[in-house]
PDB file of N, CA and C in Angstrom:
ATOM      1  N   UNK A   1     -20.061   7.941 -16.734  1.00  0.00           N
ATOM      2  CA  UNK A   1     -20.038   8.986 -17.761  1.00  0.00           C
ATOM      3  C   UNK A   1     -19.920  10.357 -17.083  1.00  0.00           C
ATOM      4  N   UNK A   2     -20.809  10.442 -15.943  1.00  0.00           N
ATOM      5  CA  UNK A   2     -21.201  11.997 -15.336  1.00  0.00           C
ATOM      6  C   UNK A   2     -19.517  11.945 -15.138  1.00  0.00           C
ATOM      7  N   UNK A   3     -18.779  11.206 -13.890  1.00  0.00           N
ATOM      8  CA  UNK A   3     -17.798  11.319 -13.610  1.00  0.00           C
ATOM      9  C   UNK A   3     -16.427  11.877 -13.813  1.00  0.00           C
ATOM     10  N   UNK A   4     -16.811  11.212 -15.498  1.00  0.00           N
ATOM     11  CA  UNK A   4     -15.432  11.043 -16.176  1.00  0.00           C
ATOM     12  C   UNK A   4     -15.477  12.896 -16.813  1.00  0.00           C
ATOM     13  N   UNK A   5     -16.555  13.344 -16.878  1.00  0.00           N
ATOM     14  CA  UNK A   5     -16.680  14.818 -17.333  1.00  0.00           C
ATOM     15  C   UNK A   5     -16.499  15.752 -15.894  1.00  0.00           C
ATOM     16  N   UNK A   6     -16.753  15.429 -15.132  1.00  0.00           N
ATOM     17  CA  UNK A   6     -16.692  16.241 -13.683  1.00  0.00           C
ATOM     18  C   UNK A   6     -14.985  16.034 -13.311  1.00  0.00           C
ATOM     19  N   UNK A   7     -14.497  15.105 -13.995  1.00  0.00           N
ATOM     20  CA  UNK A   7     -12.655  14.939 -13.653  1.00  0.00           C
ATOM     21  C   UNK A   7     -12.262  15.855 -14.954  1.00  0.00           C
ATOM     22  N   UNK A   8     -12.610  16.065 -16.146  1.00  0.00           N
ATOM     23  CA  UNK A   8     -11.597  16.492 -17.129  1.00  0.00           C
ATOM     24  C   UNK A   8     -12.021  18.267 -16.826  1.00  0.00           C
ATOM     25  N   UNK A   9     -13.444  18.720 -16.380  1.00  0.00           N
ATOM     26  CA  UNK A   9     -13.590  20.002 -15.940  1.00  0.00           C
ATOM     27  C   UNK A   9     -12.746  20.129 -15.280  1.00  0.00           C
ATOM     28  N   UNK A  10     -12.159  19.620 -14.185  1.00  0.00           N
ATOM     29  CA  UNK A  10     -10.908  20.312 -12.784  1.00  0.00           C
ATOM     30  C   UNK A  10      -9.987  19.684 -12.751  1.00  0.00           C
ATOM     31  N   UNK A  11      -8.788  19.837 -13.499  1.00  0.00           N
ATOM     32  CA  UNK A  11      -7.547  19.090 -13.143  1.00  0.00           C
ATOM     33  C   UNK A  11      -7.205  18.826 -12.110  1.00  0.00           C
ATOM     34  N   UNK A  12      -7.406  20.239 -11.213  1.00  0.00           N
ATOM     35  CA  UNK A  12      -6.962  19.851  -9.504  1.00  0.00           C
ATOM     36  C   UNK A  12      -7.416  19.049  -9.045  1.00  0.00           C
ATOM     37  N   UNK A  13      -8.740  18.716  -8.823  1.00  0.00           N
ATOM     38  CA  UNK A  13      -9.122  17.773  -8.622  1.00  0.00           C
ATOM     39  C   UNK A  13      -8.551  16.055  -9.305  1.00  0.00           C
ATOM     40  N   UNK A  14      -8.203  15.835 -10.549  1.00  0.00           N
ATOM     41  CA  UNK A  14      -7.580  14.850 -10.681  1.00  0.00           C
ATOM     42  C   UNK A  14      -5.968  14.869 -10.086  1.00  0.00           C
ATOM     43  N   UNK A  15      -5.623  15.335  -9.919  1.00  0.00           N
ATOM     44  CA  UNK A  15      -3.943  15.610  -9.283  1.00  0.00           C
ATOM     45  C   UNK A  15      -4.350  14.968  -8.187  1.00  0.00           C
ATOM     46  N   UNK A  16      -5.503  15.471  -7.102  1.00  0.00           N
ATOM     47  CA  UNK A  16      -5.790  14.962  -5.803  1.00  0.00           C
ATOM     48  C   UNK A  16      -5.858  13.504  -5.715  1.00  0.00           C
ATOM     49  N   UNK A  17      -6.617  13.249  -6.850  1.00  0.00           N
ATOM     50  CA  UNK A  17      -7.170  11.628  -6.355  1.00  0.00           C
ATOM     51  C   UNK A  17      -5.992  10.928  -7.065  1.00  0.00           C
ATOM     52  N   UNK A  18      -5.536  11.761  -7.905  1.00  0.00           N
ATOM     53  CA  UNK A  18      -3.865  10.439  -8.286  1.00  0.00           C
ATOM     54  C   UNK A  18      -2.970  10.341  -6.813  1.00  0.00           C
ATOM     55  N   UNK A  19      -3.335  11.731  -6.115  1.00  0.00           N
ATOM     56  CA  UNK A  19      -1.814  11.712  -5.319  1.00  0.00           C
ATOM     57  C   UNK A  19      -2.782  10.663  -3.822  1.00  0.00           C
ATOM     58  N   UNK A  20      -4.303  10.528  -3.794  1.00  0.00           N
ATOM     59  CA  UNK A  20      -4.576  10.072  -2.516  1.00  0.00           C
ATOM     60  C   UNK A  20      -4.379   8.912  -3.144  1.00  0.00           C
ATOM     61  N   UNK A  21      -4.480   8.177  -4.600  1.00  0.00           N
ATOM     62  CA  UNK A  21      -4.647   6.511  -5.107  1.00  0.00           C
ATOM     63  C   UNK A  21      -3.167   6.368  -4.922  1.00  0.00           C
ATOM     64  N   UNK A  22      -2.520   7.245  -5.169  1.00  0.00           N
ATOM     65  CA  UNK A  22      -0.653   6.550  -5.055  1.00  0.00           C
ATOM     66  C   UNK A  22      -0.586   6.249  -3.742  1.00  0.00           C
ATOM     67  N   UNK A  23      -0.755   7.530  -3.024  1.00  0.00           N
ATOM     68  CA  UNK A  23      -0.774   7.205  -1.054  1.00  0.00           C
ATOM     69  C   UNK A  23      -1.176   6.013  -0.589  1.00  0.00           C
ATOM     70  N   UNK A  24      -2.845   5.695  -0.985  1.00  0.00           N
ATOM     71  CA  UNK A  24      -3.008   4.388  -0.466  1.00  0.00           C
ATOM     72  C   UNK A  24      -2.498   3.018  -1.410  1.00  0.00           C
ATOM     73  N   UNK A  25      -1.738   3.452  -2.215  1.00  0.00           N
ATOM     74  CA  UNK A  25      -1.314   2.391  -3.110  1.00  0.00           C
ATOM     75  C   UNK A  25       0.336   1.778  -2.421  1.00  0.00           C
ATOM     76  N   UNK A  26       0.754   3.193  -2.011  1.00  0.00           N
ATOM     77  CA  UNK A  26       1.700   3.010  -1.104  1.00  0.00           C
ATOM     78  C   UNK A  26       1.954   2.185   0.396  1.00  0.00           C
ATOM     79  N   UNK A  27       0.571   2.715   0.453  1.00  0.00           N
ATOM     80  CA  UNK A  27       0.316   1.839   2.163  1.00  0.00           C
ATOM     81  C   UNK A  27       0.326   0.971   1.891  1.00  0.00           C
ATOM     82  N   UNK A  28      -0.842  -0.063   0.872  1.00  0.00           N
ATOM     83  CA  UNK A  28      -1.179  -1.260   0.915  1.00  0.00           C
ATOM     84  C   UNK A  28       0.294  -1.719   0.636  1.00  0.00           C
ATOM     85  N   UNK A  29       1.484  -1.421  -0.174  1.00  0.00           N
ATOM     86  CA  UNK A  29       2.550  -1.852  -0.460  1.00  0.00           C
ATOM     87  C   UNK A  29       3.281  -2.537   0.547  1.00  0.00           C
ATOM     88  N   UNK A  30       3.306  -1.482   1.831  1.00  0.00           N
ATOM     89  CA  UNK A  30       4.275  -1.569   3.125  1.00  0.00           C
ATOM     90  C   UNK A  30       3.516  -2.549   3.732  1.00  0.00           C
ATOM     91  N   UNK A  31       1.846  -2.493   4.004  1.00  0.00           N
ATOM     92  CA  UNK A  31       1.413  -3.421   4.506  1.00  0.00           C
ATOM     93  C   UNK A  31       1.697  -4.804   4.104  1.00  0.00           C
ATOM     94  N   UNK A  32       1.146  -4.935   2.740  1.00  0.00           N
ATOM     95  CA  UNK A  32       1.650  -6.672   2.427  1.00  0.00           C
ATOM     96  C   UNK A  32       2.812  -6.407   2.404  1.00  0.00           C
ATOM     97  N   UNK A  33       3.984  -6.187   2.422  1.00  0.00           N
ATOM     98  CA  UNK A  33       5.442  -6.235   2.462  1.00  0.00           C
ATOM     99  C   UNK A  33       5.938  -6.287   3.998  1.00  0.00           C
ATOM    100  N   UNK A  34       4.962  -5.664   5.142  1.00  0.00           N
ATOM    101  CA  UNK A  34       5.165  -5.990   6.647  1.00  0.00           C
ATOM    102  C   UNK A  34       4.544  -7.459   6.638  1.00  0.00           C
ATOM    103  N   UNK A  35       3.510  -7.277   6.459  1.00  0.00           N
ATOM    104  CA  UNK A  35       3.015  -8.707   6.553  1.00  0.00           C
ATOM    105  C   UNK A  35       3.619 -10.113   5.897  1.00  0.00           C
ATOM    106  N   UNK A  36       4.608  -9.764   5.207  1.00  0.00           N
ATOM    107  CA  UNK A  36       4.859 -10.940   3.924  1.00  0.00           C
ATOM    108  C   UNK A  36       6.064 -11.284   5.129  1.00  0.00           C
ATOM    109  N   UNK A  37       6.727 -10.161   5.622  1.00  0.00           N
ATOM    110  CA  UNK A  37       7.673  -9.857   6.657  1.00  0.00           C
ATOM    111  C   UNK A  37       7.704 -10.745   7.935  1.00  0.00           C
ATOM    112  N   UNK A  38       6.453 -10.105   8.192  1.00  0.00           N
ATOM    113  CA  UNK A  38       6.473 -11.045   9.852  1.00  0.00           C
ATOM    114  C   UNK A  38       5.359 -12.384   9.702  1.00  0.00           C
ATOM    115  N   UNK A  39       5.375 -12.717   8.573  1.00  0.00           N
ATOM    116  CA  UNK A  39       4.706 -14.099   8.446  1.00  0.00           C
ATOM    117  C   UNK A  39       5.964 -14.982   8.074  1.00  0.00           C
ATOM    118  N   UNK A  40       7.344 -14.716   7.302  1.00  0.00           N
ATOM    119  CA  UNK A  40       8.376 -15.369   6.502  1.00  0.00           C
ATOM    120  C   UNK A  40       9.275 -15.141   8.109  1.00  0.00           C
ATOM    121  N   UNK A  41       8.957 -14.057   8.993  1.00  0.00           N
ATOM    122  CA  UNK A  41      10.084 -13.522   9.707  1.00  0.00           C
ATOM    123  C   UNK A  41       9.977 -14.830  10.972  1.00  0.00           C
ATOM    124  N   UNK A  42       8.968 -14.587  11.754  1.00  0.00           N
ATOM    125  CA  UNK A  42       8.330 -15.075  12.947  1.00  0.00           C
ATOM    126  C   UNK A  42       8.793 -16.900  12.961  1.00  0.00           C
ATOM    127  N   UNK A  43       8.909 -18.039  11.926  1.00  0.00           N
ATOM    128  CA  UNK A  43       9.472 -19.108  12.282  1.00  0.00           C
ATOM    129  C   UNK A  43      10.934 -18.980  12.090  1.00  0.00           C
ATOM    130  N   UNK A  44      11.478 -18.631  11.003  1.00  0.00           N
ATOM    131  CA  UNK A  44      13.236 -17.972  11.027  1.00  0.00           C
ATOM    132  C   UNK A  44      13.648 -17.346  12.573  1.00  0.00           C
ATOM    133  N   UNK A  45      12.523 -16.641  12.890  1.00  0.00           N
ATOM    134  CA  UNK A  45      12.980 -16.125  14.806  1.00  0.00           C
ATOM    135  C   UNK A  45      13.278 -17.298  15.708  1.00  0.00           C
ATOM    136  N   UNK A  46      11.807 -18.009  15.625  1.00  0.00           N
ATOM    137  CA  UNK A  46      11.669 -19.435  16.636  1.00  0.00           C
ATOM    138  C   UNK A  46      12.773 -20.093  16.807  1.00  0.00           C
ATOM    139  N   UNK A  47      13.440 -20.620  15.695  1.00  0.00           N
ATOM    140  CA  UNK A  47      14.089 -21.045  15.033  1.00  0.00           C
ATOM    141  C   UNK A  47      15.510 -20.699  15.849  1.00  0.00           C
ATOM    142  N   UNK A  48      15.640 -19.975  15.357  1.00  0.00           N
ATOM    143  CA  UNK A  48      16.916 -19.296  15.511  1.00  0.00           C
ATOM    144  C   UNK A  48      17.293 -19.357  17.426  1.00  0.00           C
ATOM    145  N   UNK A  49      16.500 -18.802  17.654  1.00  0.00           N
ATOM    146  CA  UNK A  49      16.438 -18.709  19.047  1.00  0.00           C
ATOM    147  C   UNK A  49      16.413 -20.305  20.187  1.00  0.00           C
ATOM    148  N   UNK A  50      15.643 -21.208  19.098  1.00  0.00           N
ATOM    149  CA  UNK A  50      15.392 -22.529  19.429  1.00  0.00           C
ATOM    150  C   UNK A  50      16.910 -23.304  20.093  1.00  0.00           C
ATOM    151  N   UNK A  51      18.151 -22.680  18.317  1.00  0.00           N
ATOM    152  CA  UNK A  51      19.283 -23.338  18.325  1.00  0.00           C
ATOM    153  C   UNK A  51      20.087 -22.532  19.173  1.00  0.00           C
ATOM    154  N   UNK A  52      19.989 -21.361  19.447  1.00  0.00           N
ATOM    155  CA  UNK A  52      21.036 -20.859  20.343  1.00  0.00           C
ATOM    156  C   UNK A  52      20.590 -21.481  21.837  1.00  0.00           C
TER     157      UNK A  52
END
């Protein structure tokens, strides 16, 4: 409750925490998307390298 009145007093303050929740919303993105990467990537390599 306290919260939600301490965010609608200072907009600036809500601008901040949208733009730091997008930022780390962003990271976690690249992260599981590196990771989805070099977990799908790493036997396709073996692989590959196996047959040449």
């Amino acid at each position: 409750m306290g919260g939600a009145s301490l965010l609608c007093g200072s907009p600036s303050h809500i601008h901040r925490y949208i733009r730091l929740y997008l930022l780390v919303l962003r990271l976690l993105l690249l992260l599981l998307g590196f990771l989805d990467h070099s977990v799908e990537g790493y036997p396709h390599r073996s692989s590959s390298c196996g047959d040449t």
